[in-house]
PDB file of N, CA and C in Angstrom:
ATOM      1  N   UNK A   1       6.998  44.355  40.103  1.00  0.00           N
ATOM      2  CA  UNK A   1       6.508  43.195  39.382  1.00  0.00           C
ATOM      3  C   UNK A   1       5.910  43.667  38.073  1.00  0.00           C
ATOM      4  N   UNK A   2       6.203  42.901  36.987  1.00  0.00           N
ATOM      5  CA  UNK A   2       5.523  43.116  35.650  1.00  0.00           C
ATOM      6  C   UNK A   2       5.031  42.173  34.801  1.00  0.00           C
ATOM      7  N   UNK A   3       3.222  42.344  34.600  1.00  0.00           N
ATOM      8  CA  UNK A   3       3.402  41.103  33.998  1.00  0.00           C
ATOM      9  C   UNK A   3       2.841  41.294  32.547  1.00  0.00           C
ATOM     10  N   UNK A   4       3.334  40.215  31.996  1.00  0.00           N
ATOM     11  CA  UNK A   4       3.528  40.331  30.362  1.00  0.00           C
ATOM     12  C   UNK A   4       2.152  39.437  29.880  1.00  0.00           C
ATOM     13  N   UNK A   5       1.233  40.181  29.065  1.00  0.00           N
ATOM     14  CA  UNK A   5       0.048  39.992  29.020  1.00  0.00           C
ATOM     15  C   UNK A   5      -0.108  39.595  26.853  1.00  0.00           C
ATOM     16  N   UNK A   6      -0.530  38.637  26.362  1.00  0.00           N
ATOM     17  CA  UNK A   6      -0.498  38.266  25.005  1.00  0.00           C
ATOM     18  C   UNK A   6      -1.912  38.818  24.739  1.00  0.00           C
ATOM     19  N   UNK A   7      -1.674  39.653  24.027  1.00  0.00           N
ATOM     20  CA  UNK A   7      -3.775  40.022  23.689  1.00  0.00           C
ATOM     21  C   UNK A   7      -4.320  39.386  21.836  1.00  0.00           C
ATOM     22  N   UNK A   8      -5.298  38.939  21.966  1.00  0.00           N
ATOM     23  CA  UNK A   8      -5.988  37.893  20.698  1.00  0.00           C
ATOM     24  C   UNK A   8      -6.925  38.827  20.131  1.00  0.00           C
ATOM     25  N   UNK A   9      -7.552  38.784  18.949  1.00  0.00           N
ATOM     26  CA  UNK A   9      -8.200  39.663  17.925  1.00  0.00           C
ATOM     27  C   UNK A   9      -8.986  41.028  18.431  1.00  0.00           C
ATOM     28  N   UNK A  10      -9.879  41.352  18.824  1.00  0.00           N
ATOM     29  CA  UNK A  10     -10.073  42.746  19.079  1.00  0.00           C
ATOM     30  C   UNK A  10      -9.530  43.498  20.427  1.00  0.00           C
ATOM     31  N   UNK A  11      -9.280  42.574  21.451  1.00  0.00           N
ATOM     32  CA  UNK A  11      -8.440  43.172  22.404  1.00  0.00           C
ATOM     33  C   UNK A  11      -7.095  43.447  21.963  1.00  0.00           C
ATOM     34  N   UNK A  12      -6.251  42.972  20.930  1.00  0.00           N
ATOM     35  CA  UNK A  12      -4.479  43.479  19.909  1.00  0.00           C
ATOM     36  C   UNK A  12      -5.633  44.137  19.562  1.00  0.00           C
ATOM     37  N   UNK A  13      -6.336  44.350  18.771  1.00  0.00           N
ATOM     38  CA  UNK A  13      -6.677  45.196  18.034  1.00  0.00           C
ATOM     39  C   UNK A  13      -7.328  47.057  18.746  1.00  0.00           C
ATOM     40  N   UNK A  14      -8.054  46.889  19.981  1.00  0.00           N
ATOM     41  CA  UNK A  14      -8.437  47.849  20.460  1.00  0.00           C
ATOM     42  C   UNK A  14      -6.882  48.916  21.269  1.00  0.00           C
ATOM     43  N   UNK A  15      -6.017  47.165  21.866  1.00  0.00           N
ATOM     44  CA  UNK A  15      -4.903  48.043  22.436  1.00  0.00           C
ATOM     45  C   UNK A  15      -3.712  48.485  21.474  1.00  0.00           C
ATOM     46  N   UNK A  16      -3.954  47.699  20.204  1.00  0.00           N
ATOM     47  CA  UNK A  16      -2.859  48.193  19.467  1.00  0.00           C
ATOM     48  C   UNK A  16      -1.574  47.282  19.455  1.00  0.00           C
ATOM     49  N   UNK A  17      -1.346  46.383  19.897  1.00  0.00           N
ATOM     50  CA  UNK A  17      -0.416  45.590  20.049  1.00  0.00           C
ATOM     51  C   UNK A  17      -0.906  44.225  20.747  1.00  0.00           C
ATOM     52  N   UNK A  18       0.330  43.597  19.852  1.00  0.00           N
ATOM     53  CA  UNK A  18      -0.400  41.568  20.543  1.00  0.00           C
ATOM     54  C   UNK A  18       0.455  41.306  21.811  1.00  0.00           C
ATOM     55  N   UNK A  19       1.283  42.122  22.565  1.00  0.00           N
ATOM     56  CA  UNK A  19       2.298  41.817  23.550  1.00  0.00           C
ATOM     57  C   UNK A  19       1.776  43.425  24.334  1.00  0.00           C
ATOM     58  N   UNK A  20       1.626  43.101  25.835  1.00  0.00           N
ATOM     59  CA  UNK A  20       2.078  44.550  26.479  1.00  0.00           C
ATOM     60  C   UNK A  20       2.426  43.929  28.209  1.00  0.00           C
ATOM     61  N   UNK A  21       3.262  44.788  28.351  1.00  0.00           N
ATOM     62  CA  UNK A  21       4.132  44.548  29.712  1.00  0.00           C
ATOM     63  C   UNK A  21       3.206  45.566  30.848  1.00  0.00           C
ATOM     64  N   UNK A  22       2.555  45.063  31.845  1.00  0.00           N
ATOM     65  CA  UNK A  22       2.236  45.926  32.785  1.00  0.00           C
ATOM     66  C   UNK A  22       2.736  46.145  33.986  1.00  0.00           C
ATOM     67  N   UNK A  23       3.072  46.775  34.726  1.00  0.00           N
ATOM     68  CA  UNK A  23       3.585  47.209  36.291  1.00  0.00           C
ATOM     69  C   UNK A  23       2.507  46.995  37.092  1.00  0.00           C
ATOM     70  N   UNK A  24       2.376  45.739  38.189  1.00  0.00           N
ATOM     71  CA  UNK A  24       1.640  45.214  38.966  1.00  0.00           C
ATOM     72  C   UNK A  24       1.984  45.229  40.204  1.00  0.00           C
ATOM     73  N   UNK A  25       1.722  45.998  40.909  1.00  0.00           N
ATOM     74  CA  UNK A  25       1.990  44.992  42.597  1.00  0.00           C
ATOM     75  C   UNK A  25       1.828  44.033  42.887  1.00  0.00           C
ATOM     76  N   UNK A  26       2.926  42.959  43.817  1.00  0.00           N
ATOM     77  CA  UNK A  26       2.445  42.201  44.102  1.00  0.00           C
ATOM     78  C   UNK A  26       2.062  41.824  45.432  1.00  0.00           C
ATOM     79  N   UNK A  27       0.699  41.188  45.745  1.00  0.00           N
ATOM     80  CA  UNK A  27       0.453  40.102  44.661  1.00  0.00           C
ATOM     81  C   UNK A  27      -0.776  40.840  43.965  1.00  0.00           C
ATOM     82  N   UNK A  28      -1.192  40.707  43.027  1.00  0.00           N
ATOM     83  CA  UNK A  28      -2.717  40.919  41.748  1.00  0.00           C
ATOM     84  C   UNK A  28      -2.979  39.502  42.162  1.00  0.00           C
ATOM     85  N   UNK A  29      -4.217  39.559  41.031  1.00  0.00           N
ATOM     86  CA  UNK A  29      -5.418  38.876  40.747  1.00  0.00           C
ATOM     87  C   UNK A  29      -5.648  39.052  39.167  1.00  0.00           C
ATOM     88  N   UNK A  30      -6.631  38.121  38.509  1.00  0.00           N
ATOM     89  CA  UNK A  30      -7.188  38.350  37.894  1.00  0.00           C
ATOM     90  C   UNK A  30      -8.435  39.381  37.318  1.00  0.00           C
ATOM     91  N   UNK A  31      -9.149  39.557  38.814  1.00  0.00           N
ATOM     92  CA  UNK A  31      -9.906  40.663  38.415  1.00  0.00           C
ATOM     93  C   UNK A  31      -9.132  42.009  38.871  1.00  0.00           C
ATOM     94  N   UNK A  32      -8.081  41.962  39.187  1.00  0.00           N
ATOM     95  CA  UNK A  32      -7.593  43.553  39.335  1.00  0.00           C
ATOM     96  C   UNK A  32      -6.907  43.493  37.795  1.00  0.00           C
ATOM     97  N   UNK A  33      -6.169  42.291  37.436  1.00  0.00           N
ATOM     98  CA  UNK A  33      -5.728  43.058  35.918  1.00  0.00           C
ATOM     99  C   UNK A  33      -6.511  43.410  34.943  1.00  0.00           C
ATOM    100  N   UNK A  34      -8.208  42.737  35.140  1.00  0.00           N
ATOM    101  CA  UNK A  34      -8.639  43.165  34.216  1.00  0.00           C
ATOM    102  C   UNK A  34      -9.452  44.404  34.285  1.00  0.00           C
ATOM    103  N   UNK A  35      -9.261  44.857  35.948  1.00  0.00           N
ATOM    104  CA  UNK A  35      -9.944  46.252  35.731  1.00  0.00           C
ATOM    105  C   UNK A  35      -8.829  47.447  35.410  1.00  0.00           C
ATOM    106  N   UNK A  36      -7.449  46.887  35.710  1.00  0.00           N
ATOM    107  CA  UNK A  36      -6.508  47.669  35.387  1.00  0.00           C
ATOM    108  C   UNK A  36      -6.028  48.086  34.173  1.00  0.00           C
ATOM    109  N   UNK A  37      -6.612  46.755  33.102  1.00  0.00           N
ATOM    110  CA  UNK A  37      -6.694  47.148  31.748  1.00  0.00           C
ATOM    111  C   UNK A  37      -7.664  47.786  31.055  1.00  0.00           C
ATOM    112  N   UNK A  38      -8.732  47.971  31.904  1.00  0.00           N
ATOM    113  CA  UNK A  38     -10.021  48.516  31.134  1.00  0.00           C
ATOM    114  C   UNK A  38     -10.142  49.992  31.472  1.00  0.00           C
ATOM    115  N   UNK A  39      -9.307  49.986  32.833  1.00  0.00           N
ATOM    116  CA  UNK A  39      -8.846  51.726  33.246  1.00  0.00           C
ATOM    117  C   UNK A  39      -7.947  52.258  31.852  1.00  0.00           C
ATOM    118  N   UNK A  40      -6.803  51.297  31.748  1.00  0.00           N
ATOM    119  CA  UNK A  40      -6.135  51.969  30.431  1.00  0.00           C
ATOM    120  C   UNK A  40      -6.473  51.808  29.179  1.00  0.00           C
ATOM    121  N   UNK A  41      -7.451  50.983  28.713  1.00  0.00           N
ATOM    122  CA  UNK A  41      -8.164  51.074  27.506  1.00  0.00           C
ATOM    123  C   UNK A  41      -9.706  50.886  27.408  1.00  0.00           C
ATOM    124  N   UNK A  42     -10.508  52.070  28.064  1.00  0.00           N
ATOM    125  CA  UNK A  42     -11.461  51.735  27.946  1.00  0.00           C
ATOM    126  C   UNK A  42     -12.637  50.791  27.314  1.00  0.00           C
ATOM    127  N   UNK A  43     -11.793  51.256  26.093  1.00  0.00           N
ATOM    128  CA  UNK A  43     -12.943  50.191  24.564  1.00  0.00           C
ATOM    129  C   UNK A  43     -13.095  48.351  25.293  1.00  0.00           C
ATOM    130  N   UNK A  44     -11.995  48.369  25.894  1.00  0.00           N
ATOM    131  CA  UNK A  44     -12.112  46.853  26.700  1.00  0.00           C
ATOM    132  C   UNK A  44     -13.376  46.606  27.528  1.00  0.00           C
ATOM    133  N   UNK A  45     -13.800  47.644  28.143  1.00  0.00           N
ATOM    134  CA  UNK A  45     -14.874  47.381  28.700  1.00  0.00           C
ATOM    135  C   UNK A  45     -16.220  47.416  28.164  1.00  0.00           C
ATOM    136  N   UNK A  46     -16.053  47.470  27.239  1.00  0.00           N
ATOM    137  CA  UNK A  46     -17.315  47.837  26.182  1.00  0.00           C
ATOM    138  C   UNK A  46     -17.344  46.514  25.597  1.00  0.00           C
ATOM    139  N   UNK A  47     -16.217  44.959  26.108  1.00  0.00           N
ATOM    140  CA  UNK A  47     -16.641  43.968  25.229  1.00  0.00           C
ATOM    141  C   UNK A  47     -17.472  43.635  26.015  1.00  0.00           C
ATOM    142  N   UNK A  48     -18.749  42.506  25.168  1.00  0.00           N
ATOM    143  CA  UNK A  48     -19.503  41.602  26.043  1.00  0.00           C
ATOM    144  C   UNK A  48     -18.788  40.778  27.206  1.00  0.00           C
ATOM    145  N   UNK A  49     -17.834  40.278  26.859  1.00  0.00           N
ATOM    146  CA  UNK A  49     -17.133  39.282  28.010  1.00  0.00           C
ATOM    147  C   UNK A  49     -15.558  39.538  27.203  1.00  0.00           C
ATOM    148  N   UNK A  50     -15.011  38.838  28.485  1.00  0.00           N
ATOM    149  CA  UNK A  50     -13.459  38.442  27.744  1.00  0.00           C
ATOM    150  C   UNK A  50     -12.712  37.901  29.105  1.00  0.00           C
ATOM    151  N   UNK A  51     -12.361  36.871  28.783  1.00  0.00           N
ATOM    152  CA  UNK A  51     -11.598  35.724  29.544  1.00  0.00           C
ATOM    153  C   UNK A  51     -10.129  35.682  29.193  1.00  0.00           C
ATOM    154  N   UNK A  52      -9.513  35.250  30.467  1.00  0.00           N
ATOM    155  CA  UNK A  52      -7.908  35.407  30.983  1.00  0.00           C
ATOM    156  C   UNK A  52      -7.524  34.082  31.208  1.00  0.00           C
ATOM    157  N   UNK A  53      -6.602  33.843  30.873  1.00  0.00           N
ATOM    158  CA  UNK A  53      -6.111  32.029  30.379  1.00  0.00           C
ATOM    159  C   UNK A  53      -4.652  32.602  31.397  1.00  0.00           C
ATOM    160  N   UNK A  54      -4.389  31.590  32.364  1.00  0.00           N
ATOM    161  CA  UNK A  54      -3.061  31.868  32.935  1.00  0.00           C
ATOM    162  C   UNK A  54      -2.317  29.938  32.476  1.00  0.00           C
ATOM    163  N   UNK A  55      -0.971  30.696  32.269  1.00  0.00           N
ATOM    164  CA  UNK A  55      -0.365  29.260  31.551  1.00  0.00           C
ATOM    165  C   UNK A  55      -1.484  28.309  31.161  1.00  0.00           C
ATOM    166  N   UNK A  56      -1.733  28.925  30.093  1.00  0.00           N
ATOM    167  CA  UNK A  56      -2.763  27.307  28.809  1.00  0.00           C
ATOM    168  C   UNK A  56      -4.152  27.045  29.707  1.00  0.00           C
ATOM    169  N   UNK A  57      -4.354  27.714  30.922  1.00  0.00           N
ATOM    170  CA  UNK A  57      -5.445  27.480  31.638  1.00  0.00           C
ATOM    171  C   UNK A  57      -6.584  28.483  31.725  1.00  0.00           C
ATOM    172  N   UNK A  58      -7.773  28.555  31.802  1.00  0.00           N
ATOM    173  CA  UNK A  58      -9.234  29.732  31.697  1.00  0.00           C
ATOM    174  C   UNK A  58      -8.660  29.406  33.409  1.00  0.00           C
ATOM    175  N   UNK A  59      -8.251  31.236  33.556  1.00  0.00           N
ATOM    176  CA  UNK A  59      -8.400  31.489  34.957  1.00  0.00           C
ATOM    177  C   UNK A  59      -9.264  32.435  35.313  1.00  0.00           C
ATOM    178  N   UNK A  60     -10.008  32.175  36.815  1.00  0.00           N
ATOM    179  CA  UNK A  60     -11.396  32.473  37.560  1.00  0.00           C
ATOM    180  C   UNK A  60     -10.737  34.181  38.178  1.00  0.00           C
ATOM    181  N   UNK A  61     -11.471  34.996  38.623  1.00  0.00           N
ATOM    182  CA  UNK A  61     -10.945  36.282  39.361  1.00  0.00           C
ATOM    183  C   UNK A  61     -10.031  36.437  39.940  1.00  0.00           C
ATOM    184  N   UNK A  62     -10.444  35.421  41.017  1.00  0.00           N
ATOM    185  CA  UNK A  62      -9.282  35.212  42.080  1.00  0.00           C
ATOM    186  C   UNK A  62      -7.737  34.907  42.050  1.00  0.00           C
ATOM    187  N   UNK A  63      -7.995  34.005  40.529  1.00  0.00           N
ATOM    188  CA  UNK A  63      -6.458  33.413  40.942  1.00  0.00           C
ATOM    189  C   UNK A  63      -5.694  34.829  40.817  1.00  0.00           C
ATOM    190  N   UNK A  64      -4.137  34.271  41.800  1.00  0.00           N
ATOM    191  CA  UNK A  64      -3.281  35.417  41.612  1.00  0.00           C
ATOM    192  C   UNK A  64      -2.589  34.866  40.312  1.00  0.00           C
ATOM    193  N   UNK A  65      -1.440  36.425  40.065  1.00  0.00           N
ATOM    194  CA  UNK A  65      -1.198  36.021  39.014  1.00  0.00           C
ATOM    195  C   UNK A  65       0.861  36.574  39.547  1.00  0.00           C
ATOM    196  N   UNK A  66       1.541  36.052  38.901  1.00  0.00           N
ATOM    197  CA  UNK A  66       2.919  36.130  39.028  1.00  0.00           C
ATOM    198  C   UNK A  66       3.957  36.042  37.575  1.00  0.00           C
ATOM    199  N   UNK A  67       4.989  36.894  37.954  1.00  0.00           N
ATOM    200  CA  UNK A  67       5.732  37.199  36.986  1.00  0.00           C
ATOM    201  C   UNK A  67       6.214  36.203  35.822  1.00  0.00           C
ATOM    202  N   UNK A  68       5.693  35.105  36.094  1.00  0.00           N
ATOM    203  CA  UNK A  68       6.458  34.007  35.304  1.00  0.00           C
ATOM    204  C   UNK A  68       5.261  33.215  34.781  1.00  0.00           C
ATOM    205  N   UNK A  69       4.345  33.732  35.372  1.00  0.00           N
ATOM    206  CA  UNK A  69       3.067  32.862  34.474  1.00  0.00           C
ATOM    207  C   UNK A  69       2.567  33.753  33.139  1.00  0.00           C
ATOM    208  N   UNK A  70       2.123  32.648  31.824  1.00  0.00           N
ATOM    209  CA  UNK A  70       1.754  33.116  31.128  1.00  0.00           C
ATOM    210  C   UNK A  70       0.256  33.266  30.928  1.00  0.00           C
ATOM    211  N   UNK A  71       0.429  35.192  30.617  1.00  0.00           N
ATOM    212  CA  UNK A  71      -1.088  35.366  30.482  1.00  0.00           C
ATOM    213  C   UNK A  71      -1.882  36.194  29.307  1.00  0.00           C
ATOM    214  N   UNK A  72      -2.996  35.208  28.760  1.00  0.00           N
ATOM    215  CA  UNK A  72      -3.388  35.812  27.621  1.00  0.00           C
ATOM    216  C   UNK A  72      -4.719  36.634  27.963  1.00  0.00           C
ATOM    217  N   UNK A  73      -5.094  37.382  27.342  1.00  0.00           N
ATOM    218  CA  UNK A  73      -6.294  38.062  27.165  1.00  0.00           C
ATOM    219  C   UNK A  73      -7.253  37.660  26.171  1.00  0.00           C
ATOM    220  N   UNK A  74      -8.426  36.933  25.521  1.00  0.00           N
ATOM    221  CA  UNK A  74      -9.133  35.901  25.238  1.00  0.00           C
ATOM    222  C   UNK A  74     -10.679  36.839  25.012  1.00  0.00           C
ATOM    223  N   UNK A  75     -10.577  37.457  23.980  1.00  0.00           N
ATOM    224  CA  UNK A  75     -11.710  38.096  23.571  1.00  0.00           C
ATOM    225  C   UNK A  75     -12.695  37.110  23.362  1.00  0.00           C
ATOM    226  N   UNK A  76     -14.166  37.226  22.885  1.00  0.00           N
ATOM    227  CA  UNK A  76     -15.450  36.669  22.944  1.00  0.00           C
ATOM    228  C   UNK A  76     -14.921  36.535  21.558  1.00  0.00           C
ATOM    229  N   UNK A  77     -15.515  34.864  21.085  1.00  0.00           N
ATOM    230  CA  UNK A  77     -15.526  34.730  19.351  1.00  0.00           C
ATOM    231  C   UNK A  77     -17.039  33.929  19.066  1.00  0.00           C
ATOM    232  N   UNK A  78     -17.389  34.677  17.918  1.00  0.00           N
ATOM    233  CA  UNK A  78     -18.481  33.972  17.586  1.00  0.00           C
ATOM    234  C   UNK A  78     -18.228  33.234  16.410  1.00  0.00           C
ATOM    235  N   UNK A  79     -18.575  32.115  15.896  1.00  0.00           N
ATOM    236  CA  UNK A  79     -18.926  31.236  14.947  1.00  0.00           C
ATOM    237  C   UNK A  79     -19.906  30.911  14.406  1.00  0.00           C
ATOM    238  N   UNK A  80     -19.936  29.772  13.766  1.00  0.00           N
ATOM    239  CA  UNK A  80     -21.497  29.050  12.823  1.00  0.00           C
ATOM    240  C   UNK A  80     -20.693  28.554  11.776  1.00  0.00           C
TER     241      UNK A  80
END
């Protein structure tokens, strides 16, 4: 299973690319991809927060996640 992950301003920016394909067993979760990404790019874990949107939706730890859903990576933004 592989799932194809869209990353938004300092997460493209820390991993280097706005698209990356990962090799998952299935089934994952949300909180295993995001510790699986912070194993391969540390600097990820160094954000304050950062939230995982599965198809157009803010998804919680638990949900699983599958080859055909789309999933973004959703860095912290501040405004004013």
């Amino acid at each position: 299973m592989s799932l194809k992950i869209t990353l938004f301003g300092i997460t493209r920016d820390i991993v280097g690319t706005s698209v990356i394909e990962l090799p998952a067993p299935a089934p994952t979760t949300v909180a295993e991809l995001l510790a699986e990404m912070r194993r391969q790019y540390p600097a990820l874990g160094e954000l304050r927060s950062c939230a995982v949107a599965v198809n157009n939706e803010y998804a919680g730890p638990e949900q699983a996640l599958h080859t055909v859903d789309e999933i973004a990576l959703i860095p912290p933004v501040a405004g004013g």
